[in-house]
C-alpha atoms as a PDB file:
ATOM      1  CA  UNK A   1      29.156   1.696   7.017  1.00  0.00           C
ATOM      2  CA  UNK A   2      30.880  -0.829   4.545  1.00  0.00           C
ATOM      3  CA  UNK A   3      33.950   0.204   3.055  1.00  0.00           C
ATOM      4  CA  UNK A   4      35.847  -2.475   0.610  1.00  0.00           C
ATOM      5  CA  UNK A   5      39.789  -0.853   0.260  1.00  0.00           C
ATOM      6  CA  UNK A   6      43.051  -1.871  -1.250  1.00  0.00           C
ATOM      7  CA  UNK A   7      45.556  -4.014   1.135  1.00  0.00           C
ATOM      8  CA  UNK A   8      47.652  -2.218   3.392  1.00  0.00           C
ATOM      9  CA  UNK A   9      50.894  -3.052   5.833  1.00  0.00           C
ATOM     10  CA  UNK A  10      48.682  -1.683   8.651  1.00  0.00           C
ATOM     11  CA  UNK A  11      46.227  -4.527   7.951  1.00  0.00           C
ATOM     12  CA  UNK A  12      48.933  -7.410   8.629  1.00  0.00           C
ATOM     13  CA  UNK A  13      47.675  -8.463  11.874  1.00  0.00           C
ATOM     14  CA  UNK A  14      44.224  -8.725  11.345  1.00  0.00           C
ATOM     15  CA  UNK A  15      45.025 -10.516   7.486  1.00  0.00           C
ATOM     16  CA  UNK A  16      46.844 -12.929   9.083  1.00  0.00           C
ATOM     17  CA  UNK A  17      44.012 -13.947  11.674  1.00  0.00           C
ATOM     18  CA  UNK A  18      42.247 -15.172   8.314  1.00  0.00           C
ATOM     19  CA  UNK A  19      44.902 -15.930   6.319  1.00  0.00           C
ATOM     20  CA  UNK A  20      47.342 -17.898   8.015  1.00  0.00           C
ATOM     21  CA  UNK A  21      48.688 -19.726   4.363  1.00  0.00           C
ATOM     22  CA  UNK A  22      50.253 -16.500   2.682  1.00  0.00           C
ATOM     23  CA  UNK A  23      53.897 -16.215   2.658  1.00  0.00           C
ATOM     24  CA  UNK A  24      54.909 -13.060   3.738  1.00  0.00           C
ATOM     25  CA  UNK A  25      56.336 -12.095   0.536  1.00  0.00           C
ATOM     26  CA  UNK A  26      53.319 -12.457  -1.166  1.00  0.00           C
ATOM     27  CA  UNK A  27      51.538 -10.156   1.241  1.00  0.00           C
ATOM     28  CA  UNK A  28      54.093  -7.414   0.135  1.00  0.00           C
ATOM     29  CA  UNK A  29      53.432  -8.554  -3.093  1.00  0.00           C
ATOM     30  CA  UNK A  30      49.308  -8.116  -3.009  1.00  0.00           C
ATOM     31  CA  UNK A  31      50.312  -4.804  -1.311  1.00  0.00           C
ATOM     32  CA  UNK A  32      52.324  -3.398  -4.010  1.00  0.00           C
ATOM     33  CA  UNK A  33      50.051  -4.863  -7.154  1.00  0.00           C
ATOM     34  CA  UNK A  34      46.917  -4.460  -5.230  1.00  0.00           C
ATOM     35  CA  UNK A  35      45.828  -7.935  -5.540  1.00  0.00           C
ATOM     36  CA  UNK A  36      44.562  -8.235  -2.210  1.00  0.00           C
ATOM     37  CA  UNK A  37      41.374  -6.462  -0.724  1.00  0.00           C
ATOM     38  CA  UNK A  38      40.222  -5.725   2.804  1.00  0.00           C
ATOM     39  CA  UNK A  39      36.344  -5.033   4.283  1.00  0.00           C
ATOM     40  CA  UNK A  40      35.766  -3.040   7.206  1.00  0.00           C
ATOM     41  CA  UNK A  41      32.087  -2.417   8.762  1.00  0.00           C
ATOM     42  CA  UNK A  42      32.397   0.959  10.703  1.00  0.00           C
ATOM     43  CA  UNK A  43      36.281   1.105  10.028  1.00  0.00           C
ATOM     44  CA  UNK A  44      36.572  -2.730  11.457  1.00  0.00           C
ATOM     45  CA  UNK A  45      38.345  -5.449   9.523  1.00  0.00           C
ATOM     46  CA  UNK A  46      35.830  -8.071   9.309  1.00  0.00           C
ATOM     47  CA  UNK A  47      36.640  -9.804   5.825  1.00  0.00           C
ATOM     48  CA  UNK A  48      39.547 -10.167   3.427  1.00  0.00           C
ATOM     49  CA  UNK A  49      39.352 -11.182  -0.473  1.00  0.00           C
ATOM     50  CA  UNK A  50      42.987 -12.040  -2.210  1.00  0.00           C
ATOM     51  CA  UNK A  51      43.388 -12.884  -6.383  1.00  0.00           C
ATOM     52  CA  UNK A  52      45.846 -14.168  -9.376  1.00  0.00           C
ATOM     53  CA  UNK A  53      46.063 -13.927 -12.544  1.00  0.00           C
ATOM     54  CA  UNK A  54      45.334 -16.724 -15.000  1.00  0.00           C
ATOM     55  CA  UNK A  55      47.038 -16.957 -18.034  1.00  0.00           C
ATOM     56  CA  UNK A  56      48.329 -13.607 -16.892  1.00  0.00           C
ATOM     57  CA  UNK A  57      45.026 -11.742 -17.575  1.00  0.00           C
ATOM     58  CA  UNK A  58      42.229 -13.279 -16.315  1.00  0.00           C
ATOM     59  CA  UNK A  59      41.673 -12.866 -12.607  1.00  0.00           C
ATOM     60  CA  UNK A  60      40.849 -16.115 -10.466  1.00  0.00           C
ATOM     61  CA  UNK A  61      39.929 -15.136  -6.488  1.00  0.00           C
ATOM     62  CA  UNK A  62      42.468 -17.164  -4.515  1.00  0.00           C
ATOM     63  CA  UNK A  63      40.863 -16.492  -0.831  1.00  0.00           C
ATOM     64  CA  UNK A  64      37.763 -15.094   0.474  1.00  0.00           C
ATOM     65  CA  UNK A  65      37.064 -15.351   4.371  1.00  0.00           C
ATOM     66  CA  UNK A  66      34.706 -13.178   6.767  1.00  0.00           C
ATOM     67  CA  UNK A  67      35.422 -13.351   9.983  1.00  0.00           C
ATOM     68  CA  UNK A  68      33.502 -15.894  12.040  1.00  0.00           C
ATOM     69  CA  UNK A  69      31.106 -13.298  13.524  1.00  0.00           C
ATOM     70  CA  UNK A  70      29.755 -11.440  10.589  1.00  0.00           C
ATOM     71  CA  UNK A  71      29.098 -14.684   8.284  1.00  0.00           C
ATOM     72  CA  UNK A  72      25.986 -14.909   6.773  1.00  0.00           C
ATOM     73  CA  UNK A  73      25.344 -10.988   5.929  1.00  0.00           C
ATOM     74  CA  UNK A  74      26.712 -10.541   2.631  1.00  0.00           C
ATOM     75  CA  UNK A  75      30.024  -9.734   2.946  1.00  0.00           C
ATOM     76  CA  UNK A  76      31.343 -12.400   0.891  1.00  0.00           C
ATOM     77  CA  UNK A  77      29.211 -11.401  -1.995  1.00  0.00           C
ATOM     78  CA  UNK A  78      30.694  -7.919  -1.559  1.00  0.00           C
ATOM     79  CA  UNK A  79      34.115  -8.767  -1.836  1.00  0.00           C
ATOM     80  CA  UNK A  80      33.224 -10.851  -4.960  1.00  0.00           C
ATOM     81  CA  UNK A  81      31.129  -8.101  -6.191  1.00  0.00           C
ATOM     82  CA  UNK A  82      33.652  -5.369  -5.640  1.00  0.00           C
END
């Protein structure tokens, strides 16, 4: 089953596997403004989607990876979807 949830601080160590360019203040940040989103097939992390704002109201997606392994099944579109 696909889920597509907010950021959390338990998803660190798997966010940073994909991610290895966000400061760690900005990963607090995307926590607390939810500006940062995480997939999971059957409750596993498998692909991550982050986003700014433009102009302060217009949202711009900043990062979107899927793990190596699950490439190529639509994930991606999910995230950008979601």
């Amino acid at each position: 089953m696909i889920e597509i949830r907010y950021l959390k601080e338990t998803d660190k160590q798997f966010w940073y596997t994909l991610d290895r360019y966000l400061p760690e203040t900005e990963f607090q940040n995307k926590i607390c403004t939810k500006m940062g989103y995480v997939l999971l097939d059957s409750d596993n992390p498998v692909g991550l989607l982050r986003y700014n704002l433009f102009w302060d109201n217009t949202p711009f997606c900043t990062m979107l990876i899927v793990a190596e392994g699950y490439r190529g099944k639509g994930y991606g579109k999910q995230l950008m979807t979601h």
